[in-house]
N, C-alpha and C. Protein backbone atom coordinates (compact mmCIF):
# COMPACT_ATOMS: atom_id res chain seq x y z
N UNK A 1 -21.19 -18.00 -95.73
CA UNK A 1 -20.97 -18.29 -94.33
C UNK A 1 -20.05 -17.26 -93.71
N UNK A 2 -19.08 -16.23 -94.44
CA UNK A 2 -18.39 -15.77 -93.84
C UNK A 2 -19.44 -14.41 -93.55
N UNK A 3 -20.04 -14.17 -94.15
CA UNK A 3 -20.30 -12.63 -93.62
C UNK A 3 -20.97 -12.99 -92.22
N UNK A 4 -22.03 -14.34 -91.65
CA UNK A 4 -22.67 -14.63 -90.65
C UNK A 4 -20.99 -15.03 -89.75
N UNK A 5 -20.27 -15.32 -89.99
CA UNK A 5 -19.23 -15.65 -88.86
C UNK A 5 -18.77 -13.80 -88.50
N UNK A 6 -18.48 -13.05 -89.59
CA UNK A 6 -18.23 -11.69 -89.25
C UNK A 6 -19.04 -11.10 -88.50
N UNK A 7 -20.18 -11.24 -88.89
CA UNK A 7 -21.61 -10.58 -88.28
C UNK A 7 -21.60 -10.92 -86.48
N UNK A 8 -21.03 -12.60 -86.12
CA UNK A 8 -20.73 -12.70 -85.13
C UNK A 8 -20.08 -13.10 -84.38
N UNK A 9 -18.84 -12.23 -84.77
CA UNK A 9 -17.31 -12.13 -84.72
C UNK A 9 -17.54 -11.93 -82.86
N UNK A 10 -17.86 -10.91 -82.45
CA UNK A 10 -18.11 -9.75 -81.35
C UNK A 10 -18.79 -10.20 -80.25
N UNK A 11 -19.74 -11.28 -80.69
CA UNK A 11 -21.05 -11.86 -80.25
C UNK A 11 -20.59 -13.19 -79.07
N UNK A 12 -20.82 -13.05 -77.83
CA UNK A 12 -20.48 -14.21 -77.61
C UNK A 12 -21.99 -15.16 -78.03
N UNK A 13 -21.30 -16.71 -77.83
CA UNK A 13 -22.58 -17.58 -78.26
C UNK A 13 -22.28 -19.02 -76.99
N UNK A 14 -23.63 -19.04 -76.51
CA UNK A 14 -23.25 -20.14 -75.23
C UNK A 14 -23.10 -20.70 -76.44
N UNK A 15 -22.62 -22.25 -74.90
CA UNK A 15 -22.93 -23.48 -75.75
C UNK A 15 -23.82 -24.00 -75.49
N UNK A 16 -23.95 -25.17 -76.50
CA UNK A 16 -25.12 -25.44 -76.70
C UNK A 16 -25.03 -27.39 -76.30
N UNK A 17 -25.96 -27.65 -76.33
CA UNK A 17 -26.19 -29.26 -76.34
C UNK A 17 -27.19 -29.76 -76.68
N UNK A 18 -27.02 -30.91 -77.12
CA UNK A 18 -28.22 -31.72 -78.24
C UNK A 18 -29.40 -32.00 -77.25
N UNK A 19 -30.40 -31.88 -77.30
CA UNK A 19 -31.21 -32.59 -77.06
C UNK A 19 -32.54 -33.01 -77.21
N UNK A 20 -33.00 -33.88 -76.65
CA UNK A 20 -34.08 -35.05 -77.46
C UNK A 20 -35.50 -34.91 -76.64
N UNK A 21 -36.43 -34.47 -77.12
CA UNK A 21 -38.09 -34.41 -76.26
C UNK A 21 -38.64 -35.63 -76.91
N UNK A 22 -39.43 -36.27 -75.89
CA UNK A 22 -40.32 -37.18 -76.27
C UNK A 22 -41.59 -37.01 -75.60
N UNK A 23 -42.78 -37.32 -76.50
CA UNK A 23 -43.70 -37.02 -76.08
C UNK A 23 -44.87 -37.67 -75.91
N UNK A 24 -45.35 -38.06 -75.02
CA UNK A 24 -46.32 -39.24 -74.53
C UNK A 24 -47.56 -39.15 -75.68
N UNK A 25 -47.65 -39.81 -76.34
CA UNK A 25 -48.35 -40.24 -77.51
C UNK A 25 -48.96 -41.42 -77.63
N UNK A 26 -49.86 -41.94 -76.85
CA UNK A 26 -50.56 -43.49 -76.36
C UNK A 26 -51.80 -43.57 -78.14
N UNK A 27 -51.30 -44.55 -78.38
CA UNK A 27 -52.25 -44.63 -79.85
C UNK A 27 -54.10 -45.22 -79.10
N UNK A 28 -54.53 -44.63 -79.87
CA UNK A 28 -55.86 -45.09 -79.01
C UNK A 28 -56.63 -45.78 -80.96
N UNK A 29 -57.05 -46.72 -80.48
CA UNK A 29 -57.71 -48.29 -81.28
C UNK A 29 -58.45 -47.46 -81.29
N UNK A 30 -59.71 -47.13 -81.03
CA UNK A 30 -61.03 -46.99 -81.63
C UNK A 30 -61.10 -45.15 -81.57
N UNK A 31 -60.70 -44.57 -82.51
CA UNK A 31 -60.77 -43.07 -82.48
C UNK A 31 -62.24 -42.71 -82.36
N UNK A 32 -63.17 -43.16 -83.12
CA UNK A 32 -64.58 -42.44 -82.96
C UNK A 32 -65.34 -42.82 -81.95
N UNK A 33 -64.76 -43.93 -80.58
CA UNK A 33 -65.27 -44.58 -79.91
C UNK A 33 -64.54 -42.96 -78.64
N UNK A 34 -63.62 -43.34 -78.89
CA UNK A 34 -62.77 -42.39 -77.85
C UNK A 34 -63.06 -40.66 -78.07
N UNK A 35 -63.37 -40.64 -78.97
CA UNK A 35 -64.16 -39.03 -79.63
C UNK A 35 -65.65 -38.79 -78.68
N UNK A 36 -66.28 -40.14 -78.86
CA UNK A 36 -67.78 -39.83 -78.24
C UNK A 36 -67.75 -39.77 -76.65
N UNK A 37 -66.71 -40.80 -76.05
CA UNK A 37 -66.42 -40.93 -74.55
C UNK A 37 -65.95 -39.79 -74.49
N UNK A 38 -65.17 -38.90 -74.68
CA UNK A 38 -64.54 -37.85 -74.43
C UNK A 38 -65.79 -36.40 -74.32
N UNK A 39 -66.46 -36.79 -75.10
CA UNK A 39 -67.55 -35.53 -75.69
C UNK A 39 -68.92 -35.59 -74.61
N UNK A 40 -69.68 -37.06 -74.11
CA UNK A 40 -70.03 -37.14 -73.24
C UNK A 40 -69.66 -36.59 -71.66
N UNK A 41 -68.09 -37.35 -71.45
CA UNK A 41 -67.64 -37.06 -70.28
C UNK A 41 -67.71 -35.41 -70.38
N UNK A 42 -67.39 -35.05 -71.16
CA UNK A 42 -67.24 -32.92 -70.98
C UNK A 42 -68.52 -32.62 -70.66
N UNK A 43 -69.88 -33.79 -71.12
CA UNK A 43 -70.89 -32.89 -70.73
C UNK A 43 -71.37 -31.86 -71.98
N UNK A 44 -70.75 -31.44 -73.09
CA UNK A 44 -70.54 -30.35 -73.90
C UNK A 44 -71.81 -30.21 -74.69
N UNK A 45 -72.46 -31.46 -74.72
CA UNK A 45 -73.45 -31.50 -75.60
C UNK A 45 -75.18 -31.46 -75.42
N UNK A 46 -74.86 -31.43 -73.94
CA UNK A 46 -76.24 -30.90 -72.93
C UNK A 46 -76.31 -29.33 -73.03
N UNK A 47 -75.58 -28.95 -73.80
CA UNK A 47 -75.59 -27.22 -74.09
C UNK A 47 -76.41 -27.04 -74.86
N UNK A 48 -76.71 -27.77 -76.22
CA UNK A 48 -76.94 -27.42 -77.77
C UNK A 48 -78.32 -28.45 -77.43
N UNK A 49 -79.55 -27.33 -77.53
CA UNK A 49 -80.51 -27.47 -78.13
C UNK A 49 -81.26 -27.74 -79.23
N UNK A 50 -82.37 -28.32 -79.53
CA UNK A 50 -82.55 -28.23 -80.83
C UNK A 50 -82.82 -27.08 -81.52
N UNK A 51 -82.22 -27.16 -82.94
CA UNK A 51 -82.15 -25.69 -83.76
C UNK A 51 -81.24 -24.41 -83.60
N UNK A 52 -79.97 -25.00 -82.32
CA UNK A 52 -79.18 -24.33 -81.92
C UNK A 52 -78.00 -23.85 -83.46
N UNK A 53 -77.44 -22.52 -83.48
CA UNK A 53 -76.54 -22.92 -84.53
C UNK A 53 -75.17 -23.02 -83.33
N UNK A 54 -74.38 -24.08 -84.30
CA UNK A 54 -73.23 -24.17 -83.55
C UNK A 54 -71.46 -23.99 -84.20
N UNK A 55 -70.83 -23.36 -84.22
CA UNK A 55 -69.58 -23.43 -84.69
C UNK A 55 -68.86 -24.04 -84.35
N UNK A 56 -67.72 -25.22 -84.72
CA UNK A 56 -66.52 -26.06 -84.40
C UNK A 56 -65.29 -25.18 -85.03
N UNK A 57 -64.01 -24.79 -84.20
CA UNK A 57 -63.43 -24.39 -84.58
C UNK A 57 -62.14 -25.82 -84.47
N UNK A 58 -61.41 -26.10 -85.43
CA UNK A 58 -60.33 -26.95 -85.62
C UNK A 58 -58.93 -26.60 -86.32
N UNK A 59 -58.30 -27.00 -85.08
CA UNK A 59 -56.91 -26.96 -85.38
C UNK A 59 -56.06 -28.41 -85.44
N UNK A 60 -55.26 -28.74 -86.06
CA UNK A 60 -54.95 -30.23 -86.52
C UNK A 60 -52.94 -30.18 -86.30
N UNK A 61 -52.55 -29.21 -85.85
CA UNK A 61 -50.77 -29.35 -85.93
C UNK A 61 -50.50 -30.57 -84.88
N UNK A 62 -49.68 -31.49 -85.49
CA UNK A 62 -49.57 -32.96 -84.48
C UNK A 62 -50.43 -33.78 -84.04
N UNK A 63 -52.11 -33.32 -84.83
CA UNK A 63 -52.72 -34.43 -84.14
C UNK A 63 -53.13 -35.85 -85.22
N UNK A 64 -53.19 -36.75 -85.01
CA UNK A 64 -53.24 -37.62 -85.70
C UNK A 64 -54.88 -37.87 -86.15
N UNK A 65 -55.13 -38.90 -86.88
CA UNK A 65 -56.73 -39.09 -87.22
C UNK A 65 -57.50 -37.70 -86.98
N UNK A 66 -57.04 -36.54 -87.47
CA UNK A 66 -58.51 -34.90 -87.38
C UNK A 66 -59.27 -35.14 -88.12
N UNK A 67 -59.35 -35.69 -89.53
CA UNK A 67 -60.29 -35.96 -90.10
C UNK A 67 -61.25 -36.46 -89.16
N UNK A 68 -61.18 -37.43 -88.82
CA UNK A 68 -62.00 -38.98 -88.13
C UNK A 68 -62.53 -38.19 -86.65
N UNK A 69 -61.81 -37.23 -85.85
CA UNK A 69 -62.09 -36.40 -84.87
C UNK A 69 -63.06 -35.75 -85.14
N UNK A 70 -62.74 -34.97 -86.40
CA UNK A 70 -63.94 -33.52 -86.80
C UNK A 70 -65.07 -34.38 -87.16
N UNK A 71 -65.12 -35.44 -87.60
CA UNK A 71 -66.42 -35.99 -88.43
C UNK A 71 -67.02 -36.37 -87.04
N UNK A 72 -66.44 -37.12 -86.43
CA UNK A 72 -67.69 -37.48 -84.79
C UNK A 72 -67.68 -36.34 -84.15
N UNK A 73 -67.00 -35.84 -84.47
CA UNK A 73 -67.44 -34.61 -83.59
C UNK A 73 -68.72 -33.54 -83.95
N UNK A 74 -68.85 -33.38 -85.43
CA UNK A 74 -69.75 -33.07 -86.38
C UNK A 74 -71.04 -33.71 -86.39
N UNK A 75 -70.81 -35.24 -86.00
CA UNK A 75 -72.07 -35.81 -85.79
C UNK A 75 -72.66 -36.10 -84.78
N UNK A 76 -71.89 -36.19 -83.62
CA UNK A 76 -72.07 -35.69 -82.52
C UNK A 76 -73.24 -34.58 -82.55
N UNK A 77 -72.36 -33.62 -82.90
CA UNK A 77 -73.06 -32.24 -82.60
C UNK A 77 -74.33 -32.08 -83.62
N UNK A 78 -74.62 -32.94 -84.47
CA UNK A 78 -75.75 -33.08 -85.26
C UNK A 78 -76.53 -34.18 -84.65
N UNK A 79 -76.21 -35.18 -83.84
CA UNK A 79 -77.48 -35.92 -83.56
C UNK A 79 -78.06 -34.98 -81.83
N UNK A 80 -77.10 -34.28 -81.63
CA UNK A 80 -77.74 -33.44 -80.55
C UNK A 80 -78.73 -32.59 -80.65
N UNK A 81 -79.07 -31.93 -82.46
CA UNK A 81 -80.23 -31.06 -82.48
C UNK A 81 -79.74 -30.26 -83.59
N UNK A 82 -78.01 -29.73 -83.47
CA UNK A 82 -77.97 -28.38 -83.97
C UNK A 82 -78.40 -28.49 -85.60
N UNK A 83 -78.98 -27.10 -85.75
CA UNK A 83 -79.76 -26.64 -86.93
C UNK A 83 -78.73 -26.54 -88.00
N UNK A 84 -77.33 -25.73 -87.75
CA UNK A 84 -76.74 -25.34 -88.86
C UNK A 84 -75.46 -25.48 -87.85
N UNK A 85 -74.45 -25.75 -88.93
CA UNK A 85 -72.99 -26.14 -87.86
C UNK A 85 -72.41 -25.22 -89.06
N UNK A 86 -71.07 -24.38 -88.77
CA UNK A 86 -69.70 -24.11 -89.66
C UNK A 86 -68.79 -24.14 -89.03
N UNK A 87 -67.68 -23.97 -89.64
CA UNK A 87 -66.10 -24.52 -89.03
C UNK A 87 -66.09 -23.79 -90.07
N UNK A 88 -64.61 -23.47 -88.92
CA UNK A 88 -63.52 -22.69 -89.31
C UNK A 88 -62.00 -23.20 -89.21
N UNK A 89 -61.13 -23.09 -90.19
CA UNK A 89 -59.74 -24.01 -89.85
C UNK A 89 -58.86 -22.72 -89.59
N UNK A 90 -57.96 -23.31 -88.46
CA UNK A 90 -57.19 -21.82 -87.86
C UNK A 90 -55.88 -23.09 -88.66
N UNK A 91 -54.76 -21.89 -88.83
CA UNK A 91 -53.75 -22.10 -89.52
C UNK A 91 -52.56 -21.42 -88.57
N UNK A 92 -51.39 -22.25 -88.37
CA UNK A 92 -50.28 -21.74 -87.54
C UNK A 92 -49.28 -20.94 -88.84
N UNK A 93 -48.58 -19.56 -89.14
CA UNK A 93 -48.44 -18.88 -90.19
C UNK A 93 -47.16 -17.78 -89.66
N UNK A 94 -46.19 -18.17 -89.81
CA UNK A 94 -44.68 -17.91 -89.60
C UNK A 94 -44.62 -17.54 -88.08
N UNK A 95 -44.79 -18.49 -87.12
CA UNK A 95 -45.16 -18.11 -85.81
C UNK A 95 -46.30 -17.21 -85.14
N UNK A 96 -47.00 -17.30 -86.10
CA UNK A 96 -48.49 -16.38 -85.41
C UNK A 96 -49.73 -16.97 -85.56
N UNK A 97 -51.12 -17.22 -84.76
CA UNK A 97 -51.84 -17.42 -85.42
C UNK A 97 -52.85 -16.50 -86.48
N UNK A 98 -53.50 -17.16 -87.58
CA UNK A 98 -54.10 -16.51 -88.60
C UNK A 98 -55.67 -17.43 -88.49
N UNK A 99 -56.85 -16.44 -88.66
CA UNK A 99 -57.89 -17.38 -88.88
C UNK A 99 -57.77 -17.18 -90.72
N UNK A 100 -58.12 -18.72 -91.07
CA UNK A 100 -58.71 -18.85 -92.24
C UNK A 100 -59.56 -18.41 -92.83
N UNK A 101 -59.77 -17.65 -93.92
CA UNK A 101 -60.98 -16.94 -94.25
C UNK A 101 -62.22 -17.95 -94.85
N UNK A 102 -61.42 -18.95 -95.38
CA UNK A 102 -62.68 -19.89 -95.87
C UNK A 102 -63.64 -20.74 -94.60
N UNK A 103 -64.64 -20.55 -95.01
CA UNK A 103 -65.96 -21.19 -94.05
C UNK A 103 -66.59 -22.05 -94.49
N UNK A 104 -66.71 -23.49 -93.82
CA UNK A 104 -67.02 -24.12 -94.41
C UNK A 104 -68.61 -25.48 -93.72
N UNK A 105 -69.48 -24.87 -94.06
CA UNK A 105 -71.18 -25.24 -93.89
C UNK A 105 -70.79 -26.59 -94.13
N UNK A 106 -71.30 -27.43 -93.35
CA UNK A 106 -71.33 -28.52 -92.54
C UNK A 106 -72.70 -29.06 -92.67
N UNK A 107 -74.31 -28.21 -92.30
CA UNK A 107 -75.14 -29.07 -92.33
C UNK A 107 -76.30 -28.00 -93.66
């Protein structure tokens, strides 16, 4: 500890104060119910034709139930037509993003 107090001997340092974020987080009861309402309302799925290929890209930091998300969302996008689906998982990686190299075939 002393060489970091030396280091900022010189340095002024505000001050500081504690404080607390909270973040509106409403639990929703039926996740795959609220997955399909959501996917309808966007409209997203009047895009994908049959035999379309389609990619899902997923990121999961703070979200709760992704499993249960990616799977209706997956089937979703499979009772719409598409031919071949892959995903890709992006990874947050000492403050930067990184895509994952693994790919992973879906249908």
């Amino acid at each position: 500890m002393k060489i970091i107090n030396d280091m900022l001997k010189n340095i002024p340092i505000p001050k500081m104060i504690k404080v607390r974020q909270n973040f509106y987080a409403p639990e929703i009861a039926d996740v795959p119910k609220a997955v399909h309402q959501s996917i309808n309302q966007a409209g997203v799925l009047e895009r994908i034709s049959p035999g379309d290929q389609v990619a899902i890209a997923v990121g999961s930091r703070g979200i709760a139930d992704i499993s249960v998300i990616v799977r209706e969302v997956v089937n979703a996008v499979k009772q719409a037509g598409a031919s071949r689906l892959s995903c890709r998982r992006w990874e947050a990686m000492e403050g930067r993003q990184r895509k994952d190299r693994k790919r992973y075939s879906l249908i």
